[in-house]
Protein backbone atom coordinates (compact mmCIF):
# COMPACT_ATOMS: atom_id res chain seq x y z
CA UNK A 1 152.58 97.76 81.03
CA UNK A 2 150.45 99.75 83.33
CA UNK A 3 151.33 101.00 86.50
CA UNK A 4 149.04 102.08 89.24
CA UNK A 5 149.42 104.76 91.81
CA UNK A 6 147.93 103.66 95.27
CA UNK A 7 147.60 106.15 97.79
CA UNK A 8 146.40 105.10 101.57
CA UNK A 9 144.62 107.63 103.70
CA UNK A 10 144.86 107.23 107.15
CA UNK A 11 142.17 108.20 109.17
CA UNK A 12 143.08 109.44 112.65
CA UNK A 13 140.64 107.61 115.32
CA UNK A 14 139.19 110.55 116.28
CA UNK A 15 137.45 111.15 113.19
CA UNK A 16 136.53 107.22 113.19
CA UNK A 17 135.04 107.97 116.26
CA UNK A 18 132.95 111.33 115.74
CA UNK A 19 131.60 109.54 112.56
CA UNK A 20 130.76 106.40 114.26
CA UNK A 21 128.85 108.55 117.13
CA UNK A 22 127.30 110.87 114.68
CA UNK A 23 126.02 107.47 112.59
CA UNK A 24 124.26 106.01 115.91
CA UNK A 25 123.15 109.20 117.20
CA UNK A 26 121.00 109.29 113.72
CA UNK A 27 120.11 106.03 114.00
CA UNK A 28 118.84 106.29 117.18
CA UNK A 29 116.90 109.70 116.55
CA UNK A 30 115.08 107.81 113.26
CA UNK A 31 114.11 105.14 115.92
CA UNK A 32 112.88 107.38 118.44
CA UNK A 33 111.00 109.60 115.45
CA UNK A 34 109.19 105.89 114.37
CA UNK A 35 108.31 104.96 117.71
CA UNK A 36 106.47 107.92 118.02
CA UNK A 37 104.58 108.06 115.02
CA UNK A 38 103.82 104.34 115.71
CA UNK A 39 102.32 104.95 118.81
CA UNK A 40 100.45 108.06 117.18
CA UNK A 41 98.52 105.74 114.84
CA UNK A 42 98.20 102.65 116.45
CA UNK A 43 95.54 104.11 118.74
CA UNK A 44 93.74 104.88 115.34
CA UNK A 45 94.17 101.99 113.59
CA UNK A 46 92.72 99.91 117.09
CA UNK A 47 89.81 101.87 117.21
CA UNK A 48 89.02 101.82 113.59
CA UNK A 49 89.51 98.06 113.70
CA UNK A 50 87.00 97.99 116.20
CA UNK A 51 84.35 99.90 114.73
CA UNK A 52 84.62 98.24 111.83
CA UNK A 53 84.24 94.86 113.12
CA UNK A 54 80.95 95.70 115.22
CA UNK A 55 79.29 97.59 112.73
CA UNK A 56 80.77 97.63 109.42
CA UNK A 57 81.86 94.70 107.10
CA UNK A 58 78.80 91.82 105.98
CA UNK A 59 75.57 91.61 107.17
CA UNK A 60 75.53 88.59 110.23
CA UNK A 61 73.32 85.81 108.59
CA UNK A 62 69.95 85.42 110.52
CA UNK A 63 69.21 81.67 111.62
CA UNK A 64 65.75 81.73 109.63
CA UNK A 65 67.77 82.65 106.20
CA UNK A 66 70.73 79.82 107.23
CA UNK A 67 70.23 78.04 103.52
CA UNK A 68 70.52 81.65 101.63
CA UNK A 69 73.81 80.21 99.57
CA UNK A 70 72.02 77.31 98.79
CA UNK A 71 71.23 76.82 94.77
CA UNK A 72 68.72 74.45 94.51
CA UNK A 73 68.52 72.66 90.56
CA UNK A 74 67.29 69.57 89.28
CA UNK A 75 69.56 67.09 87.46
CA UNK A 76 69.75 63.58 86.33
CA UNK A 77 72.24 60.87 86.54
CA UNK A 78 73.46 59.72 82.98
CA UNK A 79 75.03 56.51 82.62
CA UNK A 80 78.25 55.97 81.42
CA UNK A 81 77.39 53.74 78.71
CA UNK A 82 74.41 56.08 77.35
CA UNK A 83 77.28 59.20 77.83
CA UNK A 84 79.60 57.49 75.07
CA UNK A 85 76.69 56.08 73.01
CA UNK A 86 75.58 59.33 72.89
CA UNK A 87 78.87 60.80 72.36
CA UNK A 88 79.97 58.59 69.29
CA UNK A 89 76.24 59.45 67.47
């Protein structure tokens, strides 16, 4: 049979301590880094959201070219009973 050896450590609070600070000091810093680079771009991002929706994307549609997506076809209505007459031939 097997026997383990188990060893505890015990951390003194101290340590606990400095590595807990040292953990939301970085935390914090990463925030304060992402803020700032957030509110570097978002300026950009605004104004090159405007300018592209006042003068880039589609063409506006002009009132006297409304029915431009319009197909226009001819077609007939076949009966039903012609369809499977047809359809059986």
């Amino acid at each position: 049979m097997q026997q383990f050896n188990i060893r505890f450590y015990q951390i003194p609070r101290w340590q606990l301590m400095l590595g807990a600070g040292f953990f939301i000091a970085l935390l914090l810093a990463l925030f304060i880094v992402t803020l700032g680079v957030f509110l570097l771009v978002l300026p950009v991002l605004v104004a090159a959201g405007a300018l592209a929706y006042f003068f880039g994307g589609r063409p506006l549609k002009s009132q006297s070219n409304s029915y431009a997506d319009v197909i226009e076809a001819n077609y007939r209505v076949i009966e039903q009973k012609r369809f499977e007459k047809k359809r059986d031939e």
